[in-house]
N, C-alpha and C. Protein backbone atom coordinates (compact mmCIF):
# COMPACT_ATOMS: atom_id res chain seq x y z
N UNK A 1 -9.91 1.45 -5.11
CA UNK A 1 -10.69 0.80 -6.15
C UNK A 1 -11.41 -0.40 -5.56
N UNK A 2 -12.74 -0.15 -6.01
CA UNK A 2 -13.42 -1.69 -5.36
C UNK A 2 -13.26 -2.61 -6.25
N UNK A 3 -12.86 -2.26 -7.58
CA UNK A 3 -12.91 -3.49 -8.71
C UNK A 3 -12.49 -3.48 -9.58
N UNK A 4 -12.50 -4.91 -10.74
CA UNK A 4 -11.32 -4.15 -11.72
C UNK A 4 -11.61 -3.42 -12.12
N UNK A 5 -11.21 -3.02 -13.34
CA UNK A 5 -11.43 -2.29 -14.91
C UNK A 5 -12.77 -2.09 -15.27
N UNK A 6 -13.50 -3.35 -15.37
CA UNK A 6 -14.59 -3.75 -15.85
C UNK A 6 -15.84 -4.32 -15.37
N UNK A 7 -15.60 -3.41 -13.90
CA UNK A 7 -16.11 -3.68 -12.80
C UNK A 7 -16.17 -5.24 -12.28
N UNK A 8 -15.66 -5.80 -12.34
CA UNK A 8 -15.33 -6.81 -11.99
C UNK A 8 -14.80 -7.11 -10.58
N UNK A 9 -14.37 -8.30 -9.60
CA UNK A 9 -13.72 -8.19 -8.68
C UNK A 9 -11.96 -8.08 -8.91
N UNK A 10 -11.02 -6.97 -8.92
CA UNK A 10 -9.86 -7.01 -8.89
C UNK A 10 -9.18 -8.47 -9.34
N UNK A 11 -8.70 -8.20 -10.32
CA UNK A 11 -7.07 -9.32 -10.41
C UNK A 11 -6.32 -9.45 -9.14
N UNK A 12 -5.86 -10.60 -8.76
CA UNK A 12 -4.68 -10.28 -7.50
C UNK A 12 -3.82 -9.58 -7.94
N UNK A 13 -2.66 -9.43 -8.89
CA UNK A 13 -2.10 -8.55 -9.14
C UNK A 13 -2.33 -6.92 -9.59
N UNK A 14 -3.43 -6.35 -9.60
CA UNK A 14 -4.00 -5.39 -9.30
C UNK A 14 -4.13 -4.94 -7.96
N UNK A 15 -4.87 -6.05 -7.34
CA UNK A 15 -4.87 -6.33 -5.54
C UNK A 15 -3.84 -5.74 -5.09
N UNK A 16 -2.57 -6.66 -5.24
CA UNK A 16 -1.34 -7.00 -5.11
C UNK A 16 -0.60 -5.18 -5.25
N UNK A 17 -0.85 -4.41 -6.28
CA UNK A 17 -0.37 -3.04 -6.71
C UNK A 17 -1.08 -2.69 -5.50
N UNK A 18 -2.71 -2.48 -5.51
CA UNK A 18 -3.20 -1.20 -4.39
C UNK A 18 -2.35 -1.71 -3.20
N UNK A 19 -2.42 -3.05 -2.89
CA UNK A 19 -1.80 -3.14 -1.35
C UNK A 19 -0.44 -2.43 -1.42
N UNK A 20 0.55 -2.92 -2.14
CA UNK A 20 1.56 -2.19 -2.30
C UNK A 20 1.89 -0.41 -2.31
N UNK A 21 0.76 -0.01 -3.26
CA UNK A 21 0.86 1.43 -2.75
C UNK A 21 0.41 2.17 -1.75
N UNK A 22 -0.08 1.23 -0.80
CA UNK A 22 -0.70 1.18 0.73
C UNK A 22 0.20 1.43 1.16
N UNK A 23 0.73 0.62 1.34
CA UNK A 23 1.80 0.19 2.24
C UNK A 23 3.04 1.21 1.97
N UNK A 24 3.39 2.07 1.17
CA UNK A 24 4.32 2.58 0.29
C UNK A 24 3.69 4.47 0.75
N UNK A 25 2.33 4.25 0.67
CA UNK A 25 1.61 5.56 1.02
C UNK A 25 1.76 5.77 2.82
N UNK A 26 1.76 4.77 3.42
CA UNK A 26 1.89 4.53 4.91
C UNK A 26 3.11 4.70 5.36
N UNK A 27 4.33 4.46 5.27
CA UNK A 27 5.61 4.57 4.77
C UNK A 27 6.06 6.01 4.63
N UNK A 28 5.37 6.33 3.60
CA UNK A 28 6.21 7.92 3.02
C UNK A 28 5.16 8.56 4.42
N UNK A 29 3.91 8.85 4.54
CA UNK A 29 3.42 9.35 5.48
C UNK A 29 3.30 9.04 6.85
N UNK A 30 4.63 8.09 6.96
CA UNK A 30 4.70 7.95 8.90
C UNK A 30 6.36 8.86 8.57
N UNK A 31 6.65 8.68 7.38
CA UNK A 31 7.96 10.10 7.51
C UNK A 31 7.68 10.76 7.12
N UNK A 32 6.71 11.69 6.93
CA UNK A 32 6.53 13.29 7.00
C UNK A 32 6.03 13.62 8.34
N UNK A 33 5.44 12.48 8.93
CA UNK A 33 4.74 12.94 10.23
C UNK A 33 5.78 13.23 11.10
N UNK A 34 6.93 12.11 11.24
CA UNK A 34 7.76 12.36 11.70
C UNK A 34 8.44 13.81 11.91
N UNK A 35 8.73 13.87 10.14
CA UNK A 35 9.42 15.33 10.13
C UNK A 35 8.34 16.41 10.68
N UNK A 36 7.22 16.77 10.06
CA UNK A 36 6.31 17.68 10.58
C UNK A 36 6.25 17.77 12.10
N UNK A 37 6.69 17.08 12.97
CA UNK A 37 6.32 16.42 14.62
C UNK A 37 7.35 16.91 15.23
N UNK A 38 8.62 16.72 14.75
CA UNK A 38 9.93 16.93 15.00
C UNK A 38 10.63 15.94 15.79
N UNK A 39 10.63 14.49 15.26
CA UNK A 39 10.46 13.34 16.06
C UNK A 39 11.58 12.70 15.50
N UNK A 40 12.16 11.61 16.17
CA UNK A 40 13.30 10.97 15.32
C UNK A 40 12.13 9.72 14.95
N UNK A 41 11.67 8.94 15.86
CA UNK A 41 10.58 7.84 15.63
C UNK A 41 8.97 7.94 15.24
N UNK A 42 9.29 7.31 13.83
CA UNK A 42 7.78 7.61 13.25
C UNK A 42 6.53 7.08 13.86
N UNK A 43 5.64 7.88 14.09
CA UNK A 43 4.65 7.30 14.17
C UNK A 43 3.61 5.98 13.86
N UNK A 44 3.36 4.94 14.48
CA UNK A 44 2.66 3.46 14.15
C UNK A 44 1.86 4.33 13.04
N UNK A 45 1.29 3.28 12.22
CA UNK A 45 0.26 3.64 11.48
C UNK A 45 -0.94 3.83 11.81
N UNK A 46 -1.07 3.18 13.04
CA UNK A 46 -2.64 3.50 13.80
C UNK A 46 -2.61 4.02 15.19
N UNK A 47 -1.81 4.86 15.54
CA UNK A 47 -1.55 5.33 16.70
C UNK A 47 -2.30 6.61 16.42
N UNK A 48 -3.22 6.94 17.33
CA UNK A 48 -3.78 8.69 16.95
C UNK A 48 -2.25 9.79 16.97
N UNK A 49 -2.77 10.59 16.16
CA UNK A 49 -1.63 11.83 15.38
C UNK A 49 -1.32 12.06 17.49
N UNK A 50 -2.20 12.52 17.44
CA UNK A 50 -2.74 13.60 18.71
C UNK A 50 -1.40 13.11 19.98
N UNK A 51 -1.39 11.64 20.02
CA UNK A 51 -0.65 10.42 20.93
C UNK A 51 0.63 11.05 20.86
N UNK A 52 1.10 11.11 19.38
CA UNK A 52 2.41 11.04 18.59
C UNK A 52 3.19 12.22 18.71
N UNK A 53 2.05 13.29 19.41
CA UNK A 53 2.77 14.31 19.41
C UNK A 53 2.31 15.45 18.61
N UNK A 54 1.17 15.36 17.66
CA UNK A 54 0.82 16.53 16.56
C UNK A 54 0.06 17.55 17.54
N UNK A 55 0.07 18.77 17.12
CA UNK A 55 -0.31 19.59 17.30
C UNK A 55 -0.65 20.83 16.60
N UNK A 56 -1.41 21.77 17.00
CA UNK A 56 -2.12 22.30 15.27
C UNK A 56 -1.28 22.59 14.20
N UNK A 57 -0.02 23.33 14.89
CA UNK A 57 1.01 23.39 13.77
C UNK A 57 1.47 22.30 13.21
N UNK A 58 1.92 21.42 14.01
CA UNK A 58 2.57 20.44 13.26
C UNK A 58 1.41 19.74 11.95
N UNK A 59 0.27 19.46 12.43
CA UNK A 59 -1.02 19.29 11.71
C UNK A 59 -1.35 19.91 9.89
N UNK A 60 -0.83 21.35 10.41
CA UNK A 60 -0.49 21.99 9.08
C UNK A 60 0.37 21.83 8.51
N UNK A 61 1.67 21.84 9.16
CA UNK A 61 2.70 21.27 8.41
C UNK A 61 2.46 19.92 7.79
N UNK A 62 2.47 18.81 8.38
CA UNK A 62 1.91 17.53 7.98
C UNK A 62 0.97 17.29 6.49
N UNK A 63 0.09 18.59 6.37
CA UNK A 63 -0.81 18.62 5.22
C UNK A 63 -0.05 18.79 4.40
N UNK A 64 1.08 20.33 4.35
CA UNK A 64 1.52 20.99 3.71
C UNK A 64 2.97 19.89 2.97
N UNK A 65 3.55 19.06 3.81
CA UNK A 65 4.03 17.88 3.25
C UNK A 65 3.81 16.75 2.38
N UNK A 66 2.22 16.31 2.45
CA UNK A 66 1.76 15.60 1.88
C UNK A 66 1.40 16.08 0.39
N UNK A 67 0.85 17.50 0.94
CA UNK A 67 0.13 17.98 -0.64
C UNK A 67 1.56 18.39 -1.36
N UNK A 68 2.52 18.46 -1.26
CA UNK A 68 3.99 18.93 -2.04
C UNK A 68 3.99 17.20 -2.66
N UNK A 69 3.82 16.05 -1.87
CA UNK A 69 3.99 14.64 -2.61
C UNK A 69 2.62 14.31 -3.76
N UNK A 70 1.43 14.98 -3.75
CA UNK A 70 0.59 14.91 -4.61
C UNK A 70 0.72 14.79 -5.88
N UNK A 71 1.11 15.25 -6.63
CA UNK A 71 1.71 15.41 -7.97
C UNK A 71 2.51 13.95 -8.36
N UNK A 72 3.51 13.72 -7.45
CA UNK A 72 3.73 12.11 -7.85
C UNK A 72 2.98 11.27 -7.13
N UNK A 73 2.36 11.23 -6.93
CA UNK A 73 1.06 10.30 -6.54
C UNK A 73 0.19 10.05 -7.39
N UNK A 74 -0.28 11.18 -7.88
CA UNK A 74 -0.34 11.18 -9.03
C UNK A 74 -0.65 10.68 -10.27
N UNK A 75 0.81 10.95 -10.20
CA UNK A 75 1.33 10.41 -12.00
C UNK A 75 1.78 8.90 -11.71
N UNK A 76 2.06 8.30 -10.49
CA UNK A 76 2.12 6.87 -10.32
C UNK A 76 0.58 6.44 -9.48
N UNK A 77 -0.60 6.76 -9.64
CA UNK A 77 -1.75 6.31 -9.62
C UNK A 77 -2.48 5.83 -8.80
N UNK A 78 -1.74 6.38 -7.29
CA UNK A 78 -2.00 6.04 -5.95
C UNK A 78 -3.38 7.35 -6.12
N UNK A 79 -3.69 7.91 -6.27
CA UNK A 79 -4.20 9.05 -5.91
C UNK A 79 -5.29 10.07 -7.14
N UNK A 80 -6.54 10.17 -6.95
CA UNK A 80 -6.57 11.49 -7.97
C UNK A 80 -6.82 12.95 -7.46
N UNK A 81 -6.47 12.70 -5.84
CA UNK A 81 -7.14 14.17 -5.27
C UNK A 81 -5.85 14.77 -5.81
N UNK A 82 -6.66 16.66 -5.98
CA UNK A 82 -5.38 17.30 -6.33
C UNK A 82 -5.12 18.04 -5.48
N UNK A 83 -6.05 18.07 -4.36
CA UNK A 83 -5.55 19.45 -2.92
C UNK A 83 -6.01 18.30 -1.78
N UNK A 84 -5.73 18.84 -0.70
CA UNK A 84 -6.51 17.99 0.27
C UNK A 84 -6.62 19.18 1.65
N UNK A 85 -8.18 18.61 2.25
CA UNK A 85 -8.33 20.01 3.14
C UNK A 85 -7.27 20.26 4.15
N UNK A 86 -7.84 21.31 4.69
CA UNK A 86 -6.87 22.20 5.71
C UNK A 86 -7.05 21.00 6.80
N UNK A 87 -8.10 20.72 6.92
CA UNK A 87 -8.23 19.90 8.76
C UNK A 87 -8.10 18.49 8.62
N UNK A 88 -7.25 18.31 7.36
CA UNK A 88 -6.78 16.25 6.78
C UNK A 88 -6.37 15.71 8.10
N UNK A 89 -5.50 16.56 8.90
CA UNK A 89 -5.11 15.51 10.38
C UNK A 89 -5.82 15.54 11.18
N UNK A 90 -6.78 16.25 11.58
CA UNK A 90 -7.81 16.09 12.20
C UNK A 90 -8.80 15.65 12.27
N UNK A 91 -9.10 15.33 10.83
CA UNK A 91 -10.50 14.33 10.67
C UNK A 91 -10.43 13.20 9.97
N UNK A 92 -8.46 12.91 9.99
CA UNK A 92 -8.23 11.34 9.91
C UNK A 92 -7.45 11.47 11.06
N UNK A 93 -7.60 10.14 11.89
CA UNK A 93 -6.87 10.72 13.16
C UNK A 93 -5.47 9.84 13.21
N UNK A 94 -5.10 9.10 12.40
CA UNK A 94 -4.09 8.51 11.96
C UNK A 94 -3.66 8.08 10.82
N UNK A 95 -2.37 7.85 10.43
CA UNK A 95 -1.46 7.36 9.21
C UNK A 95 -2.49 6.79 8.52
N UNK A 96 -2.54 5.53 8.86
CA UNK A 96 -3.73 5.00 8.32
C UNK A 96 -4.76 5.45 7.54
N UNK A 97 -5.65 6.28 8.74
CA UNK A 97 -6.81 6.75 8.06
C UNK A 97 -6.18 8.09 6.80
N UNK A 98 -5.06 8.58 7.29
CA UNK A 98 -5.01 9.40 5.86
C UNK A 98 -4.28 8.89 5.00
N UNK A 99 -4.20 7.91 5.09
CA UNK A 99 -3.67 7.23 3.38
C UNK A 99 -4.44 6.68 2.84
N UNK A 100 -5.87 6.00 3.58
CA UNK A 100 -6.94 5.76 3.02
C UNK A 100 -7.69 6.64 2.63
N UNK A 101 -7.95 7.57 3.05
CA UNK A 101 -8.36 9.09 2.48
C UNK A 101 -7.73 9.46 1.08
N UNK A 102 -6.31 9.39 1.25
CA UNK A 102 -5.78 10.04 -0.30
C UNK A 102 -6.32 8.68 -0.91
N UNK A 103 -6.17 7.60 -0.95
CA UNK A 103 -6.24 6.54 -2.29
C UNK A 103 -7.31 6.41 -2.66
């Protein structure tokens, strides 16, 4: 969101929520990468996937993890995509960039 409600510039505590579900979206998706990777140590948030170890499978898997968390994303308001493409790890090339992608 660039702004409030009423197009306005954000409340801090609005602020305060997106950062939080940043940070919360970065989090849950440096542990799926993990799991998808087959890694005990998650991936930095800005480390390329590629660095970390992904590879096309794991890549799919990785999607296929995220889009199963969609639905509560959701309904707690991080999110309105309802699918996300096949090539999400590949054309975000880190944590980061795909949590900015879903929000």
């Amino acid at each position: 969101s660039t702004g409030g409600s009423d197009g306005t510039m954000p409340s801090s505590q609005e602020a305060s929520g997106v950062m939080k579900a940043g940070v919360e979206l970065i989090s849950l998706i440096r542990r799926l990468a993990s799991d998808a990777f087959g890694v005990v140590e998650e991936p930095g948030a800005d480390l390329p996937l590629m660095q970390a170890g992904m590879t096309s499978h794991s890549a799919t898997l990785l999607r296929s993890l995220i889009s199963q968390e969609l639905p509560q994303l959701r309904a707690r308001g991080v999110t309105g995509l309802a699918k996300l493409p096949p090539t999400l790890a590949l054309d975000q090339p880190t944590v980061r960039d795909i949590a900015e992608y879903i929000m």
